[in-house]
N, C-alpha and C. Protein backbone atom coordinates (compact mmCIF):
# COMPACT_ATOMS: atom_id res chain seq x y z
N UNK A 1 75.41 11.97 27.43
CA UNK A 1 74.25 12.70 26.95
C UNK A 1 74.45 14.21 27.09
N UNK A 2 75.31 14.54 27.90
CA UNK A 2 75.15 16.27 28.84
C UNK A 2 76.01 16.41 27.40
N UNK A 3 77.09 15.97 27.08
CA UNK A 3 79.00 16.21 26.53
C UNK A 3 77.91 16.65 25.01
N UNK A 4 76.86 15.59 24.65
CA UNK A 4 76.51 15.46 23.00
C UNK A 4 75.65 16.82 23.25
N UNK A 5 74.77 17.04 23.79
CA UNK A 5 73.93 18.01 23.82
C UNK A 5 75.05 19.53 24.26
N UNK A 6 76.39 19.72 24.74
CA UNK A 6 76.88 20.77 24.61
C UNK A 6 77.68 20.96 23.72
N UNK A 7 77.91 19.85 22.48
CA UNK A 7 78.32 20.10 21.72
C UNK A 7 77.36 20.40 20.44
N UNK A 8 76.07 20.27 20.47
CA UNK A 8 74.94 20.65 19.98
C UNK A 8 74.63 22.15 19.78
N UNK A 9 75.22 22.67 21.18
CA UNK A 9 74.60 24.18 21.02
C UNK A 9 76.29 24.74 21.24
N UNK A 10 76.65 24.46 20.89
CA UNK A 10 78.09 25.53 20.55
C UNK A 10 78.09 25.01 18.97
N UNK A 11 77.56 23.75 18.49
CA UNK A 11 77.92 24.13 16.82
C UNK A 11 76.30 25.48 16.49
N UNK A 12 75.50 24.97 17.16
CA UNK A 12 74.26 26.09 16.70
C UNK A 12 75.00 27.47 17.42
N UNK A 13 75.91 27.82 18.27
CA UNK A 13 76.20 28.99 18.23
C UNK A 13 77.76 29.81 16.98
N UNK A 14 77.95 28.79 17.05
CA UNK A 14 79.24 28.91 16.07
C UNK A 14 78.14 29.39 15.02
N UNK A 15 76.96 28.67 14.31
CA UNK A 15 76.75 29.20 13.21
C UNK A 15 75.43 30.85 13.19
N UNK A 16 75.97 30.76 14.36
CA UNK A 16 75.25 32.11 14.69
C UNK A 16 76.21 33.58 14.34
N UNK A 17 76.16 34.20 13.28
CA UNK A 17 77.40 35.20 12.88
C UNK A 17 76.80 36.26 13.33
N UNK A 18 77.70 37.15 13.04
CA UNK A 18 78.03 39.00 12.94
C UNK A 18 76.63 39.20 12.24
N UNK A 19 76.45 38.46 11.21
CA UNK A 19 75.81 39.08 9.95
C UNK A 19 74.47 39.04 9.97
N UNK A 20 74.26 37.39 11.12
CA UNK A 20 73.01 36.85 11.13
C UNK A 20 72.45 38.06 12.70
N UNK A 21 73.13 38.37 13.16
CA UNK A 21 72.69 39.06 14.79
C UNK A 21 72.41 40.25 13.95
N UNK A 22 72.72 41.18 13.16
CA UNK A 22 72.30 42.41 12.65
C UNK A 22 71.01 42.08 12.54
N UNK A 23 70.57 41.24 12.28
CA UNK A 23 69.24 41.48 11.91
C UNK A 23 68.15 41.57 13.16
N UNK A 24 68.92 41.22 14.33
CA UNK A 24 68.06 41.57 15.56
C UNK A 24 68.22 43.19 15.86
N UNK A 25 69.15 43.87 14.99
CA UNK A 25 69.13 45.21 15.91
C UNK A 25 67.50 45.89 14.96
N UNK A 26 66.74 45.97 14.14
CA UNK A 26 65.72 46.70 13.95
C UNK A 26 64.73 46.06 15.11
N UNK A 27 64.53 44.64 15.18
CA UNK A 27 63.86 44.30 15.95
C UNK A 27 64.10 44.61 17.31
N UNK A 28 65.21 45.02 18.33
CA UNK A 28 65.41 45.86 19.58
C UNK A 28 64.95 46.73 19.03
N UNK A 29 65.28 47.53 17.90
CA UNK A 29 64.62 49.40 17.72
C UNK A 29 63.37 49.15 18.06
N UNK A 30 62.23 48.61 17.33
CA UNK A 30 61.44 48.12 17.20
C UNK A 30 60.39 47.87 18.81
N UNK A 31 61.04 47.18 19.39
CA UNK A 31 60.81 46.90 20.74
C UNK A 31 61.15 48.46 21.78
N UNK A 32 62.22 48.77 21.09
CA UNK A 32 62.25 50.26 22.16
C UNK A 32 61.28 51.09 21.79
N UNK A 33 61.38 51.58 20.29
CA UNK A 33 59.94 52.33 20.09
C UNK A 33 58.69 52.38 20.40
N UNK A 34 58.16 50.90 20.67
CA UNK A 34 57.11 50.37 21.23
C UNK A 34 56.96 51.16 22.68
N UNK A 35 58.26 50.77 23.75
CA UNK A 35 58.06 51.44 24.70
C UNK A 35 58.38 52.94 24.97
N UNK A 36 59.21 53.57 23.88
CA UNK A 36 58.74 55.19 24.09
C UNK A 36 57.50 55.44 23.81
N UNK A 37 56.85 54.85 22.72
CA UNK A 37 56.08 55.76 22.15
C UNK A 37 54.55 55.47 23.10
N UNK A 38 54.22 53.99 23.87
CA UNK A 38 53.57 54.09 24.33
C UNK A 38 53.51 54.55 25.72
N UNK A 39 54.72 55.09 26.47
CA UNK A 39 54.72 55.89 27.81
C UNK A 39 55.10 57.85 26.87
N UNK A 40 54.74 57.41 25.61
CA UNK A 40 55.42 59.45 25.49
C UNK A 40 56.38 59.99 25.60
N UNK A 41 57.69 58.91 25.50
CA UNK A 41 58.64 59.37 25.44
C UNK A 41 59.15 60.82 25.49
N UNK A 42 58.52 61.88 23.79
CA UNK A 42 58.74 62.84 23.80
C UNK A 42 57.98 63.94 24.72
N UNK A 43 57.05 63.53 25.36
CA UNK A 43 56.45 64.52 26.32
C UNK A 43 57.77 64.22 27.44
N UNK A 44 57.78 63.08 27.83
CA UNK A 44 58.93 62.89 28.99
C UNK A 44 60.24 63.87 28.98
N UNK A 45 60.66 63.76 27.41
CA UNK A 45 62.09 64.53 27.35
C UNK A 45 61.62 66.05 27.16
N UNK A 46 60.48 66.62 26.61
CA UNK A 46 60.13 67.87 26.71
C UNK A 46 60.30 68.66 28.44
N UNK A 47 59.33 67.52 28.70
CA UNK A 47 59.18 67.89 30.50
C UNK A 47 60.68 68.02 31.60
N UNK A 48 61.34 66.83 31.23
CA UNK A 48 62.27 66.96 31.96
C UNK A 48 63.60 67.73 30.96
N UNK A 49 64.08 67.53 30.39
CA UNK A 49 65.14 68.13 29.15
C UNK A 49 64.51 69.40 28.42
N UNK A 50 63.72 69.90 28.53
CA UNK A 50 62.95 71.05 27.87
C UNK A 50 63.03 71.03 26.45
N UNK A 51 63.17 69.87 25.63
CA UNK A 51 63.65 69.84 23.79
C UNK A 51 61.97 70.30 23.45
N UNK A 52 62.06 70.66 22.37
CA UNK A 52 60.63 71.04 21.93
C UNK A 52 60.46 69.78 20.70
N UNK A 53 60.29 68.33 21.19
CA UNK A 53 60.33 67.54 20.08
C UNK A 53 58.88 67.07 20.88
N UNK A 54 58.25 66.73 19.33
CA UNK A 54 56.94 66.25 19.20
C UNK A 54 56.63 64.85 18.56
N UNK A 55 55.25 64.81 18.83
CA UNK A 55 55.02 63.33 18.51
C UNK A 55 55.50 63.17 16.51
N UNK A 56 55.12 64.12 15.86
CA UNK A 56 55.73 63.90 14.67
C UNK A 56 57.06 63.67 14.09
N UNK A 57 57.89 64.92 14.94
CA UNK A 57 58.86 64.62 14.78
C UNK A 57 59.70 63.50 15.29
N UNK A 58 59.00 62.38 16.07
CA UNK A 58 60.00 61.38 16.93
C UNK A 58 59.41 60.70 15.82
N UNK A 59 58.70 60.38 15.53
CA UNK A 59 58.21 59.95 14.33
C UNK A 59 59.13 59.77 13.15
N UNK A 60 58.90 60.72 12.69
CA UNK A 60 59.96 61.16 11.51
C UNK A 60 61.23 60.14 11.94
N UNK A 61 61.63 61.16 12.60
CA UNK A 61 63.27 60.30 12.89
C UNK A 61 63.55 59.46 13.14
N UNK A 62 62.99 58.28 14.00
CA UNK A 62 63.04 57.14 14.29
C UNK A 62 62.32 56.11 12.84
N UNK A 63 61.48 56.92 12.08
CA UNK A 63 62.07 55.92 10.59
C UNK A 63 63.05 56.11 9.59
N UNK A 64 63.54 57.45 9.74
CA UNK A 64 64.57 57.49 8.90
C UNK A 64 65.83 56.53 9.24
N UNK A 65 65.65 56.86 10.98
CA UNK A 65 66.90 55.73 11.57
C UNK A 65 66.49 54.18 11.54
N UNK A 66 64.87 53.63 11.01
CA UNK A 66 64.88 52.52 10.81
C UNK A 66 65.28 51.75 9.39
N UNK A 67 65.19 53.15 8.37
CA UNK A 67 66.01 53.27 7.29
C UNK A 67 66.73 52.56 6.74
N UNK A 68 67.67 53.34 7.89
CA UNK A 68 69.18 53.47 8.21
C UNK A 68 70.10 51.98 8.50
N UNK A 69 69.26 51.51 9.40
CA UNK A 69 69.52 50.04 10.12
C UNK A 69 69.78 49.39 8.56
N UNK A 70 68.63 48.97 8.44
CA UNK A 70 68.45 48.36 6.85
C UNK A 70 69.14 48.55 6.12
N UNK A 71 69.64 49.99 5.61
CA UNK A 71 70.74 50.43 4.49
C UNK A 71 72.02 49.98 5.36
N UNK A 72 72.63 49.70 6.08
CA UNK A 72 73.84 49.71 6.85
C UNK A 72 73.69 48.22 6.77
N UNK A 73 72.84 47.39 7.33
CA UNK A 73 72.91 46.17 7.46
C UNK A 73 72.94 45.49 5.50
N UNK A 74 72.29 45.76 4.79
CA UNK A 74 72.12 45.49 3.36
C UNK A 74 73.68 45.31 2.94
N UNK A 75 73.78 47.19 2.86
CA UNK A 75 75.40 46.50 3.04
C UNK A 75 76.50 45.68 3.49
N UNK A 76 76.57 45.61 4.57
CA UNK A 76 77.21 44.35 5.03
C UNK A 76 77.00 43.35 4.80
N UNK A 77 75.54 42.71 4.43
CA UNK A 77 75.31 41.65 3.40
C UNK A 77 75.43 41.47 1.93
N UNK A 78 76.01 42.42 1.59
CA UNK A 78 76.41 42.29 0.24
C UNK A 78 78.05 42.17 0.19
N UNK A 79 78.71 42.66 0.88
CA UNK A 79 80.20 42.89 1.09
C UNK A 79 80.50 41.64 2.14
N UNK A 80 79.89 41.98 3.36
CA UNK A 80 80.29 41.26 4.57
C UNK A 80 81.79 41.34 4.59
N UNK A 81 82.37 42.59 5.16
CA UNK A 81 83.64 42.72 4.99
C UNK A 81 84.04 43.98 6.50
N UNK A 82 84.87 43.84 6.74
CA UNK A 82 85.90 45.03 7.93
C UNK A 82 84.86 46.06 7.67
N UNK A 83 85.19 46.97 6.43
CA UNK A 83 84.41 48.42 6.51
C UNK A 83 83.09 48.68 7.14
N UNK A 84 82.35 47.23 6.53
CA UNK A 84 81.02 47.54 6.86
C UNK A 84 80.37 47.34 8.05
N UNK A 85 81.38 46.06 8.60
CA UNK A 85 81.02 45.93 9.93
C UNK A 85 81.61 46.97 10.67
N UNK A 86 82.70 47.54 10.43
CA UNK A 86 82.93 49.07 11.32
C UNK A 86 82.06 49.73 11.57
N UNK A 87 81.11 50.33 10.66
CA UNK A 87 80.30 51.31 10.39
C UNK A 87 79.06 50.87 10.80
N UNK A 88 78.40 49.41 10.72
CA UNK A 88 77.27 48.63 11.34
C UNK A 88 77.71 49.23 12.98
N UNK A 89 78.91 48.88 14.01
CA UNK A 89 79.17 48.58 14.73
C UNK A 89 79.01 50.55 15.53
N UNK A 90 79.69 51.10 14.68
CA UNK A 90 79.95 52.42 15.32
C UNK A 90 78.32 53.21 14.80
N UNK A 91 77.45 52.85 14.30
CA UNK A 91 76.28 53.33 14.77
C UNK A 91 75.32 52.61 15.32
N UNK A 92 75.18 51.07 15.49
CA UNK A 92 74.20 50.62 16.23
C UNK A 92 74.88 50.97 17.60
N UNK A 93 75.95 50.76 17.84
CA UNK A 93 76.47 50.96 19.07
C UNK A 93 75.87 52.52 19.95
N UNK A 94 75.98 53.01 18.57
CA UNK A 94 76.25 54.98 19.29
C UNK A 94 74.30 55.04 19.17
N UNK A 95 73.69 54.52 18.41
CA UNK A 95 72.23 54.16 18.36
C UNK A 95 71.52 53.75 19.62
N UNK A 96 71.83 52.58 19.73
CA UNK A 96 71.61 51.70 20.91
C UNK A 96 72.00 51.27 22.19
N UNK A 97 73.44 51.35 22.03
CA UNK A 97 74.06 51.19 23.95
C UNK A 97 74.18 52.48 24.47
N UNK A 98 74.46 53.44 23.91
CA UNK A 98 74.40 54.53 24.21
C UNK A 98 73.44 55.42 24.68
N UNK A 99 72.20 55.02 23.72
CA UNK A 99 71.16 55.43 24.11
C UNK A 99 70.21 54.96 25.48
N UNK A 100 70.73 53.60 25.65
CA UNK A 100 70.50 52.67 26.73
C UNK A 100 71.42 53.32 27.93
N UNK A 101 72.49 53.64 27.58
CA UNK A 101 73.08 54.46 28.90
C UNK A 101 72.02 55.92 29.14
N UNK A 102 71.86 56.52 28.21
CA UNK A 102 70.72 58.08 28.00
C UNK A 102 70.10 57.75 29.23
N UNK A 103 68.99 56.79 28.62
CA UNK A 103 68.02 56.45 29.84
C UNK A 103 68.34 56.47 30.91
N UNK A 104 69.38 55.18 30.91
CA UNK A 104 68.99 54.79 32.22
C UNK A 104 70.14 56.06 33.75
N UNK A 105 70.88 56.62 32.65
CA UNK A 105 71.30 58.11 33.19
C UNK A 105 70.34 58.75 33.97
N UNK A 106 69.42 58.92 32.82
CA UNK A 106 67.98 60.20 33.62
C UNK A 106 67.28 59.93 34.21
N UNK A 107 66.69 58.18 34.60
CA UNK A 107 66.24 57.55 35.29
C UNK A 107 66.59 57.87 36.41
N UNK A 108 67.79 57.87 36.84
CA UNK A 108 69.05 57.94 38.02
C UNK A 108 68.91 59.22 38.27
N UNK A 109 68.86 59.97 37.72
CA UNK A 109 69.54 61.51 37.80
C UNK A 109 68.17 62.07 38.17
N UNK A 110 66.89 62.01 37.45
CA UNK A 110 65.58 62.59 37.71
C UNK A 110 64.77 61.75 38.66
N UNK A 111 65.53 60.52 39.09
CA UNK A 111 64.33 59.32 40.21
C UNK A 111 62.88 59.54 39.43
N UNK A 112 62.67 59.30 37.97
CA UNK A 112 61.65 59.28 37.46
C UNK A 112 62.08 57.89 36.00
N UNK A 113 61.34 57.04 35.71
CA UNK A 113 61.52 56.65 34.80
C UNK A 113 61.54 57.40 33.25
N UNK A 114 62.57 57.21 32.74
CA UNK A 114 62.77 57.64 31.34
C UNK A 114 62.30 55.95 30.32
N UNK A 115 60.95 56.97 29.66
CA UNK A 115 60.95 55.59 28.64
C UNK A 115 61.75 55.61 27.80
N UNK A 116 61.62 53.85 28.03
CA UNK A 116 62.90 53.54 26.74
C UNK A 116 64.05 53.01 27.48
N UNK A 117 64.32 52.96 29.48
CA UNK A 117 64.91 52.44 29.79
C UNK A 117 64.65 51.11 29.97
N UNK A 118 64.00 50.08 29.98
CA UNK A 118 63.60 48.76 30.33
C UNK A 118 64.30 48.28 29.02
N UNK A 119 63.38 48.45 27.67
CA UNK A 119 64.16 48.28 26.53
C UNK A 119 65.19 48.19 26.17
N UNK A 120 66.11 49.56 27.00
CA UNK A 120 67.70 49.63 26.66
C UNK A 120 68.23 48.65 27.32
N UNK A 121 67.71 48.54 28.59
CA UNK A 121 69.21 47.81 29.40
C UNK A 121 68.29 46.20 28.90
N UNK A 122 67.53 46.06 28.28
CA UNK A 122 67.13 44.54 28.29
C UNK A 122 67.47 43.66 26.67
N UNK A 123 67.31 45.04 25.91
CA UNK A 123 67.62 44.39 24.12
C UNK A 123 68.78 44.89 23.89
N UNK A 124 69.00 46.36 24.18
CA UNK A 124 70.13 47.25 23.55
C UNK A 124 71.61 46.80 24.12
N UNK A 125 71.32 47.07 25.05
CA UNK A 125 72.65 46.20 25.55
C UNK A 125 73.21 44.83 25.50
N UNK A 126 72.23 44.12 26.01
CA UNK A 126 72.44 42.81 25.69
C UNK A 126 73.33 42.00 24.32
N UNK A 127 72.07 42.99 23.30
CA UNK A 127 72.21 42.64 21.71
C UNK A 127 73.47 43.37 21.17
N UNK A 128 73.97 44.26 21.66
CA UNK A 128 75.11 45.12 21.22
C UNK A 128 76.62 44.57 21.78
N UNK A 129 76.05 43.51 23.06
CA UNK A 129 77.36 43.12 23.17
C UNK A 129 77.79 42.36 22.43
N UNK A 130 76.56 41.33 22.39
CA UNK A 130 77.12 40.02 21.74
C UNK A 130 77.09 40.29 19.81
N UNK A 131 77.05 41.65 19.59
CA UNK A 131 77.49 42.55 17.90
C UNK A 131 79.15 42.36 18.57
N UNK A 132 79.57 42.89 19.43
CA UNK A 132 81.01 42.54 19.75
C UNK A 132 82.05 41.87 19.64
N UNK A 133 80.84 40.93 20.38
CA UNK A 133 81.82 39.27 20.91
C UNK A 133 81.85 38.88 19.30
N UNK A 134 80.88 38.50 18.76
CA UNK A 134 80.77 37.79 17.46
C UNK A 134 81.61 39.24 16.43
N UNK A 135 81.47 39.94 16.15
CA UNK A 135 82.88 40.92 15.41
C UNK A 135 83.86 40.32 15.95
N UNK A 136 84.49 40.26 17.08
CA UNK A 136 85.73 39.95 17.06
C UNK A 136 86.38 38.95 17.04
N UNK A 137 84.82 37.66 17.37
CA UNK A 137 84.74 36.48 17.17
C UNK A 137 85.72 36.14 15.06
N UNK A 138 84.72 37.08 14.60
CA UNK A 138 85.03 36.87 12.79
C UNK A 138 85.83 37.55 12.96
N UNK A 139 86.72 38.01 13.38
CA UNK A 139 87.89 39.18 13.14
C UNK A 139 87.71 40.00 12.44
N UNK A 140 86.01 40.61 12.88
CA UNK A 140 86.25 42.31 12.21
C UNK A 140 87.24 43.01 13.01
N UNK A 141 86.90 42.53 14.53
CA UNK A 141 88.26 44.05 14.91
C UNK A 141 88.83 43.12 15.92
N UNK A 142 89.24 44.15 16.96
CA UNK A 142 89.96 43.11 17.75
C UNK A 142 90.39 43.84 18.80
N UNK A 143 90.78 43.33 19.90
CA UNK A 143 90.45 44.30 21.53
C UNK A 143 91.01 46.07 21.23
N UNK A 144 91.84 46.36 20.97
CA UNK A 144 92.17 47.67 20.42
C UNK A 144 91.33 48.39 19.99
N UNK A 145 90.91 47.54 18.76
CA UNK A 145 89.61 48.61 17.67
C UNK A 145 88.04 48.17 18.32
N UNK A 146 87.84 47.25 19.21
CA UNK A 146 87.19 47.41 19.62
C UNK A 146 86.81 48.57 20.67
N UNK A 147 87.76 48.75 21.72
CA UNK A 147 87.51 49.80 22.57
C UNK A 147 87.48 51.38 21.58
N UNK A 148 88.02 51.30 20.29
CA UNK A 148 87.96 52.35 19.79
C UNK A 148 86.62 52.42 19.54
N UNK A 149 86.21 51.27 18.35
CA UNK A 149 84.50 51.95 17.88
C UNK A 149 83.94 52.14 18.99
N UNK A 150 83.85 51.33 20.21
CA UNK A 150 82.81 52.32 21.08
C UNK A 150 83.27 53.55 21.86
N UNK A 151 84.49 54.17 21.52
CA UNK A 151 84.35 55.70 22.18
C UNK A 151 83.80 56.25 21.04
N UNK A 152 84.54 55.87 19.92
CA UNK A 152 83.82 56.81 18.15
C UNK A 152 82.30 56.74 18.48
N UNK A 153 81.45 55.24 18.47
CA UNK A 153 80.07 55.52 18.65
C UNK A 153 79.55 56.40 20.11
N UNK A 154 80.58 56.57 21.30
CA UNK A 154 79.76 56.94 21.81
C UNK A 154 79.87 58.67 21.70
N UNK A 155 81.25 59.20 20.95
CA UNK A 155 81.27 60.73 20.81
C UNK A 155 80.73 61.00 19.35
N UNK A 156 79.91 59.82 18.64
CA UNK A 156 79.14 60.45 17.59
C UNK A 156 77.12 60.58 18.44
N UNK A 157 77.27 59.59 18.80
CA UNK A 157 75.67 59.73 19.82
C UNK A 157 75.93 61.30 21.04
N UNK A 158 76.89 60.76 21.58
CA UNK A 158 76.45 62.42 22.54
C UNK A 158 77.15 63.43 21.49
N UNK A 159 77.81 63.66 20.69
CA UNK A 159 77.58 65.06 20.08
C UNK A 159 76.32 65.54 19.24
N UNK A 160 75.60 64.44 18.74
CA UNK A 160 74.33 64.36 18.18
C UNK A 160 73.86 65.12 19.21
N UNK A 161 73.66 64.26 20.11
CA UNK A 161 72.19 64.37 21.51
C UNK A 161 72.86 66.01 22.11
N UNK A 162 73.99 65.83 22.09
CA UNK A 162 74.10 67.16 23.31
C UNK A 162 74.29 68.76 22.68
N UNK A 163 74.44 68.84 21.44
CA UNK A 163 75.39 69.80 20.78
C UNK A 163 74.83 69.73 19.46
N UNK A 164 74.72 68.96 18.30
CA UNK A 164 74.70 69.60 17.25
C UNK A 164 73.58 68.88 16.21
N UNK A 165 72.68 67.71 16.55
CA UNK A 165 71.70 67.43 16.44
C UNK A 165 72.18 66.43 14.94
N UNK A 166 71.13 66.41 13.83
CA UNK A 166 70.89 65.42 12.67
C UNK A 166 72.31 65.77 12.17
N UNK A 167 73.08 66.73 12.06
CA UNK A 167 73.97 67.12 11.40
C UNK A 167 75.04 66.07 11.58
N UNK A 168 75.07 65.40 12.60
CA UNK A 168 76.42 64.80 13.16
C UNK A 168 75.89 63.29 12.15
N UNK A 169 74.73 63.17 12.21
CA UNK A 169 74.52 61.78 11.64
C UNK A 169 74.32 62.04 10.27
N UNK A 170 74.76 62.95 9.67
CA UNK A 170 74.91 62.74 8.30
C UNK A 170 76.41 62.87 7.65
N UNK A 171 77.25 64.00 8.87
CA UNK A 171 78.54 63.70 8.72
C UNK A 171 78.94 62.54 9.05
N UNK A 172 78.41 61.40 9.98
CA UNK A 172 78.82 60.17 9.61
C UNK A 172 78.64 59.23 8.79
N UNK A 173 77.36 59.78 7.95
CA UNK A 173 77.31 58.91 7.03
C UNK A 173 77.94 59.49 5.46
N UNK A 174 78.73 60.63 5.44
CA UNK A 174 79.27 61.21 4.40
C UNK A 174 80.97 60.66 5.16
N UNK A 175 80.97 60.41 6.07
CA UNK A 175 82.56 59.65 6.32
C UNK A 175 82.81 58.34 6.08
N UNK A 176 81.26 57.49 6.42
CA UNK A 176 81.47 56.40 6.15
C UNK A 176 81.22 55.76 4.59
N UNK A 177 80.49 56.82 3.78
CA UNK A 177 80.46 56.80 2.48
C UNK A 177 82.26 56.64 1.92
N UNK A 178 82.82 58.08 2.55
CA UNK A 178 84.26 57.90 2.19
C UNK A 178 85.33 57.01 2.53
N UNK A 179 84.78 56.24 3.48
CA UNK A 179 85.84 55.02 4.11
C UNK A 179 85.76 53.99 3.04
N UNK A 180 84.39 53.98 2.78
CA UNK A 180 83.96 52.43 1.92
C UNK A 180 84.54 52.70 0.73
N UNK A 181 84.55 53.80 -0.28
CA UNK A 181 84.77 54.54 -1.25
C UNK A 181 86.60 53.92 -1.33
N UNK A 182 87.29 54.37 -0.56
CA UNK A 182 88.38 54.69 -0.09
C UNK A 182 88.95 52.73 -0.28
N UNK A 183 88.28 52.34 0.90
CA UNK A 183 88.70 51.11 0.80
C UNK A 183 88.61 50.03 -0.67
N UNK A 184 87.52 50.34 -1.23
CA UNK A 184 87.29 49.15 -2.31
C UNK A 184 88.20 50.20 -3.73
N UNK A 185 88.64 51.50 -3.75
CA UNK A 185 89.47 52.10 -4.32
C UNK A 185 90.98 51.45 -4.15
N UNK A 186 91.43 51.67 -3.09
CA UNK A 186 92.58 50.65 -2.39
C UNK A 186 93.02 49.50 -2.96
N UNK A 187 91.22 48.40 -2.84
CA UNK A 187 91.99 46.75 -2.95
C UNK A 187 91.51 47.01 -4.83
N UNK A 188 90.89 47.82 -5.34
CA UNK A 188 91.10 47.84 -6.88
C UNK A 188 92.31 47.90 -7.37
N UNK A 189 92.79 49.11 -7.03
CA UNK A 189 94.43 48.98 -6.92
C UNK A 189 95.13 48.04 -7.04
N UNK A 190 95.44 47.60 -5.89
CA UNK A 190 96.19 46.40 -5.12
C UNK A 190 95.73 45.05 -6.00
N UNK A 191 94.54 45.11 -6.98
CA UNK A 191 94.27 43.58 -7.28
C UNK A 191 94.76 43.72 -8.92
N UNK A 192 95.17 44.95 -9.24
CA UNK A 192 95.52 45.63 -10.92
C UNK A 192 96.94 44.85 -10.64
């Protein structure tokens, strides 16, 4: 009975993909926003970080980045291919685990809660690993390129956060425009 029932939930995890888990990362955003926005996140980071960001503007940005999720994930459901899961991977990552480290950094560092840490270390992380396991599970990447996308996501999130703000997230999305560009240019080629 134990042997049939564990072979029950490894075929229901086998059919659990890359493609099908994207769709939990709006729902973590979703769940984190909930808890910035109802402890004030941006008063928190004003007070302690001195940023002059307001309730509109967290606003703003956090739907453009819910957007974003959607346009990144769309794609990969239309392709479901290497590129896209790169690019899924190196911004939910630099989005979400990263940001989950943010917190729970200033938490530590200020002995004050930063909202948005409960969230991170409970969806963001969690959900970002197992974006991992299952990538490398499908052979988007593989231990090498894995340790790569997460230094890429995490020196595209702190150059954002520390240094040069929206700018960095549009040069990644004008690089990852050119990767995809680049690649399906390539196998056109290659299939002539």
């Amino acid at each position: 009975m134990i042997k049939m029932n564990e072979s029950k939930n490894k075929a229901k995890l086998s059919n659990f993909t890359f493609r099908k888990a994207l769709w939990f990362v709006p729902i973590a955003f979703l769940i984190h926003l909930i808890e910035e926005i109802a402890f004030k996140f941006w008063e928190w980071e004003s007070n302690y970080l001195g940023t002059d960001t307001n309730f509109n503007f967290f606003i703003m940005f956090n739907l453009i980045l819910m957007v974003l999720y959607f346009v990144l994930i769309i794609l990969h459901h239309l392709w479901s291919n290497r590129p896209t899961a790169l690019i899924c991977l190196i911004a939910f990552l630099g989005v979400q685990f990263h940001n989950a480290i943010y917190h729970l950094f200033f938490t530590l560092y200020y002995g004050v809660y930063s909202p948005g840490v409960v969230s991170g270390l409970v969806a963001y992380i969690p959900l970002n690993c197992v974006l991992i396991l299952l990538a490398y599970r499908e052979n988007y990447i593989n231990k090498a390129s894995g340790v790569v996308i997460f230094i890429i996501s995490g020196v595209v999130y702190w150059l954002y956060y520390l240094f040069f703000g929206e700018i960095v997230i549009i040069v990644f999305l004008i690089i990852s425009m050119i990767y995809l560009i680049g690649y399906y240019a390539k196998s056109v080629r290659t299939s002539k």
